[in-house]
N, C-alpha and C. Protein backbone atom coordinates (compact mmCIF):
# COMPACT_ATOMS: atom_id res chain seq x y z
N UNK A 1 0.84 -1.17 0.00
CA UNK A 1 0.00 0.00 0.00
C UNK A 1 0.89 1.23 0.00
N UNK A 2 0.27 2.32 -1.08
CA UNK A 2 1.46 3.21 -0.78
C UNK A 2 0.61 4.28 0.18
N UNK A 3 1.65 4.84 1.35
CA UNK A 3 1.26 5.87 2.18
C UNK A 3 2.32 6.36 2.48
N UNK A 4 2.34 7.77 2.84
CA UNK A 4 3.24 8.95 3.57
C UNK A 4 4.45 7.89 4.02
N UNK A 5 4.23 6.68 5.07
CA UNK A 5 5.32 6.21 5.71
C UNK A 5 6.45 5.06 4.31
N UNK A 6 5.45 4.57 3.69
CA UNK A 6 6.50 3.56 2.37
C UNK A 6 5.65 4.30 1.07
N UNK A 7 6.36 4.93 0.97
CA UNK A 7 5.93 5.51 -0.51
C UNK A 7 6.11 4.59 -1.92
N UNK A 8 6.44 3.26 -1.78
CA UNK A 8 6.87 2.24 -2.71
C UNK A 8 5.22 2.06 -3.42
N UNK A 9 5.40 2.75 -4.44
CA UNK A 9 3.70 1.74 -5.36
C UNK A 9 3.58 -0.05 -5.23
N UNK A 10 2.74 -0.24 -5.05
CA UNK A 10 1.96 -1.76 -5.27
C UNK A 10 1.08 -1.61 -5.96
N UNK A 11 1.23 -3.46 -6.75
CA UNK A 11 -0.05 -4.13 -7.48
C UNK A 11 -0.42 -3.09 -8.30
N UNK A 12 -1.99 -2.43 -8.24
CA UNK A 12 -2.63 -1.91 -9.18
C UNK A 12 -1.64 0.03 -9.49
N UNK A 13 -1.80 0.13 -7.93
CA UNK A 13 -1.08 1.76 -8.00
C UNK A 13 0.50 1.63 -8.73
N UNK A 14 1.31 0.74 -8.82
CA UNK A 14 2.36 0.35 -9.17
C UNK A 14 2.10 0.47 -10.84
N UNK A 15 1.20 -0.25 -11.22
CA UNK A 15 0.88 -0.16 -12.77
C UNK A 15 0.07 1.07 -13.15
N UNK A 16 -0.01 1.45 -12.50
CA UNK A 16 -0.75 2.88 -12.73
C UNK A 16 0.72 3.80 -13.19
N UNK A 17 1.25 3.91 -11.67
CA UNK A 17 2.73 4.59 -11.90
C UNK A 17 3.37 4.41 -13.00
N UNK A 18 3.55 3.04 -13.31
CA UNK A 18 4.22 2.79 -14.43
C UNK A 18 3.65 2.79 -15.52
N UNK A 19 2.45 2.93 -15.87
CA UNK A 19 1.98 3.84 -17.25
C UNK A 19 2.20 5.09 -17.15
N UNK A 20 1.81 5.87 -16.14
CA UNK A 20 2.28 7.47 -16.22
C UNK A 20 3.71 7.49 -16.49
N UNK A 21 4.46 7.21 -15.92
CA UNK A 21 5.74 7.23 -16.18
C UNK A 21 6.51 6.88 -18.09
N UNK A 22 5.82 5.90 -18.39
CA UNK A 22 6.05 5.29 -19.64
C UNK A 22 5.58 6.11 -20.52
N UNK A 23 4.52 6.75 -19.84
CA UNK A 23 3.74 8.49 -21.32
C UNK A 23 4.60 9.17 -21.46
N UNK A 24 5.22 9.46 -19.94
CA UNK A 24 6.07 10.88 -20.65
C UNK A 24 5.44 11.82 -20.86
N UNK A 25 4.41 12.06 -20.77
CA UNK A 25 3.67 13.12 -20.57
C UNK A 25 2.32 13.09 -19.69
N UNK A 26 1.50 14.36 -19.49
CA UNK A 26 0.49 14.57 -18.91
C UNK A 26 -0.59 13.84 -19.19
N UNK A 27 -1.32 13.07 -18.70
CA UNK A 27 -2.21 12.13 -18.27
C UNK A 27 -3.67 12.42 -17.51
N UNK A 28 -4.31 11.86 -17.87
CA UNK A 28 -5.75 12.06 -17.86
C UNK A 28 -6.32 11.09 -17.26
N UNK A 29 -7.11 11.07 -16.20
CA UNK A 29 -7.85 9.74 -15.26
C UNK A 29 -8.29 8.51 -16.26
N UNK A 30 -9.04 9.51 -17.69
CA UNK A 30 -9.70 8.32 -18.87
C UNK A 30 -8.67 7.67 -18.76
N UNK A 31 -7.77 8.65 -19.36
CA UNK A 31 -6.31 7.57 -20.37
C UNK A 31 -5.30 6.43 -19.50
N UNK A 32 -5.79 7.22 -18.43
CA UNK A 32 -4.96 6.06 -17.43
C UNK A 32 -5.68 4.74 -17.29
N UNK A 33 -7.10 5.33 -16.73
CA UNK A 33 -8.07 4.12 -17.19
C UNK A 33 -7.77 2.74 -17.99
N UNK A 34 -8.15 3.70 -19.85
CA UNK A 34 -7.81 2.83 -20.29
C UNK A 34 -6.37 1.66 -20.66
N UNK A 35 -5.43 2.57 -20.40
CA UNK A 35 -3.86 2.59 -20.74
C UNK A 35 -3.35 1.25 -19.47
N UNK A 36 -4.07 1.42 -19.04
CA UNK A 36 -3.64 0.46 -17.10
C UNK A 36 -4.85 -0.40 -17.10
N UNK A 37 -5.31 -0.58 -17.72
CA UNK A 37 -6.84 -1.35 -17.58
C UNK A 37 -7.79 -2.00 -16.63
N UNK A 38 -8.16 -0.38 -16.26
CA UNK A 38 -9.18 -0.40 -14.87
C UNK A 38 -10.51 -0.49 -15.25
N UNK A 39 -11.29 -0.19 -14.11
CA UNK A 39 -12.72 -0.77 -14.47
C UNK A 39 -13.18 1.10 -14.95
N UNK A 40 -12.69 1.91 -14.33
CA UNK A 40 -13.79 3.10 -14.28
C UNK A 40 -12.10 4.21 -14.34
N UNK A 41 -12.87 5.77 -14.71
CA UNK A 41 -11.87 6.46 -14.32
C UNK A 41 -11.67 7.14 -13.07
N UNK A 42 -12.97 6.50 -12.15
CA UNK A 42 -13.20 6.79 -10.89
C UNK A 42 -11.62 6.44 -10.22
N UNK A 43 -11.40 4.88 -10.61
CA UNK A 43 -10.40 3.96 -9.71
C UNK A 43 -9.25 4.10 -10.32
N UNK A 44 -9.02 5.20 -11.38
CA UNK A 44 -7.84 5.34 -12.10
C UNK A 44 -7.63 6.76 -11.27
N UNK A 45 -8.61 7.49 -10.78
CA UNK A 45 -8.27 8.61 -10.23
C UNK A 45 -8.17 8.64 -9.20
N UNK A 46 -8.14 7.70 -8.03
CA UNK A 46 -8.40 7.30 -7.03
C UNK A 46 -6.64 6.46 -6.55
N UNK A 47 -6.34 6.18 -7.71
CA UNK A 47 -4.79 5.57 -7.71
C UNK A 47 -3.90 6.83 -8.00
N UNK A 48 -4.49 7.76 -8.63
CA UNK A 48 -3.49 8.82 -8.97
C UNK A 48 -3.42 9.88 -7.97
N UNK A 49 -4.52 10.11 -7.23
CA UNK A 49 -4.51 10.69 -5.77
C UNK A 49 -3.38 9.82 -4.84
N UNK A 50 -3.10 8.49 -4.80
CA UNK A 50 -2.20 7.64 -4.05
C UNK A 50 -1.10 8.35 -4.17
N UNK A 51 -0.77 8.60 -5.42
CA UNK A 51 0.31 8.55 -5.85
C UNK A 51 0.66 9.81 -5.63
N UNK A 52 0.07 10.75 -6.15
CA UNK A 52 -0.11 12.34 -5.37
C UNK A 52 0.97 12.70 -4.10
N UNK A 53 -0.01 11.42 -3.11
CA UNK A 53 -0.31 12.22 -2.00
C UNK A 53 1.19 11.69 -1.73
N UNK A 54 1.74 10.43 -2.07
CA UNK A 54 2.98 9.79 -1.92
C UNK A 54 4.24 10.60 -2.24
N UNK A 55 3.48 11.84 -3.38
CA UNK A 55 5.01 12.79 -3.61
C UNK A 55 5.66 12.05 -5.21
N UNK A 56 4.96 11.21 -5.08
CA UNK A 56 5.21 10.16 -7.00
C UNK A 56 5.13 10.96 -8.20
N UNK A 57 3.93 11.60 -8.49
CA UNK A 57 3.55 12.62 -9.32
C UNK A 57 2.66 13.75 -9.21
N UNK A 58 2.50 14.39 -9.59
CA UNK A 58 1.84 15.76 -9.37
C UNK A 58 0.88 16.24 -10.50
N UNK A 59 -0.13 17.06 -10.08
CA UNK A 59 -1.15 17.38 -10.52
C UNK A 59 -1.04 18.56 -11.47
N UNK A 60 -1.64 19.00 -12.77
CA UNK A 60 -1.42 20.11 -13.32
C UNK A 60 -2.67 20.81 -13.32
N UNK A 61 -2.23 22.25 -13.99
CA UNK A 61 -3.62 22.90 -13.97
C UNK A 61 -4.98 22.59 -14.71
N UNK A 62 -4.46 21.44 -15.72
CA UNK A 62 -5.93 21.10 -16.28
C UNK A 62 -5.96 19.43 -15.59
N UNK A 63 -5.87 18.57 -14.48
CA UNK A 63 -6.15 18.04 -14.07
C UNK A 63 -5.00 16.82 -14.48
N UNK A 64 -4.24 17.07 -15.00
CA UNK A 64 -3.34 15.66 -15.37
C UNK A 64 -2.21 15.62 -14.48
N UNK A 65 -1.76 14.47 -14.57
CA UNK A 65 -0.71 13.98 -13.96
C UNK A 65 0.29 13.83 -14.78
């Protein structure tokens, strides 16, 4: 699990990371969605808040990572 104390991604947040990372660019809850193959872009945005909050990646002004 990633939190404040092990910031290491797992399982699903791990493959999340590692599609953002592999774009190379700014990222979109859909595209992660589809790109990481989640059910919703609810749970794609919900992994990218993880990751956020972990200090992993960061948020821009139109909502991407």
């Amino acid at each position: 699990m990633t939190t404040v104390d092990n910031p290491e991604p797992e399982g699903t947040t791990l493959n999340v990371y590692s599609y953002v990372v592999k774009k190379g660019k700014p990222v979109g809850p859909r595209e992660v969605m589809r790109g990481a193959n989640l059910s919703s872009p609810s749970v794609a945005y919900w992994h990218l808040q993880k990751l956020e909050n972990a200090g992993l990646v960061e948020k821009n002004g139109t909502g991407e990572y």
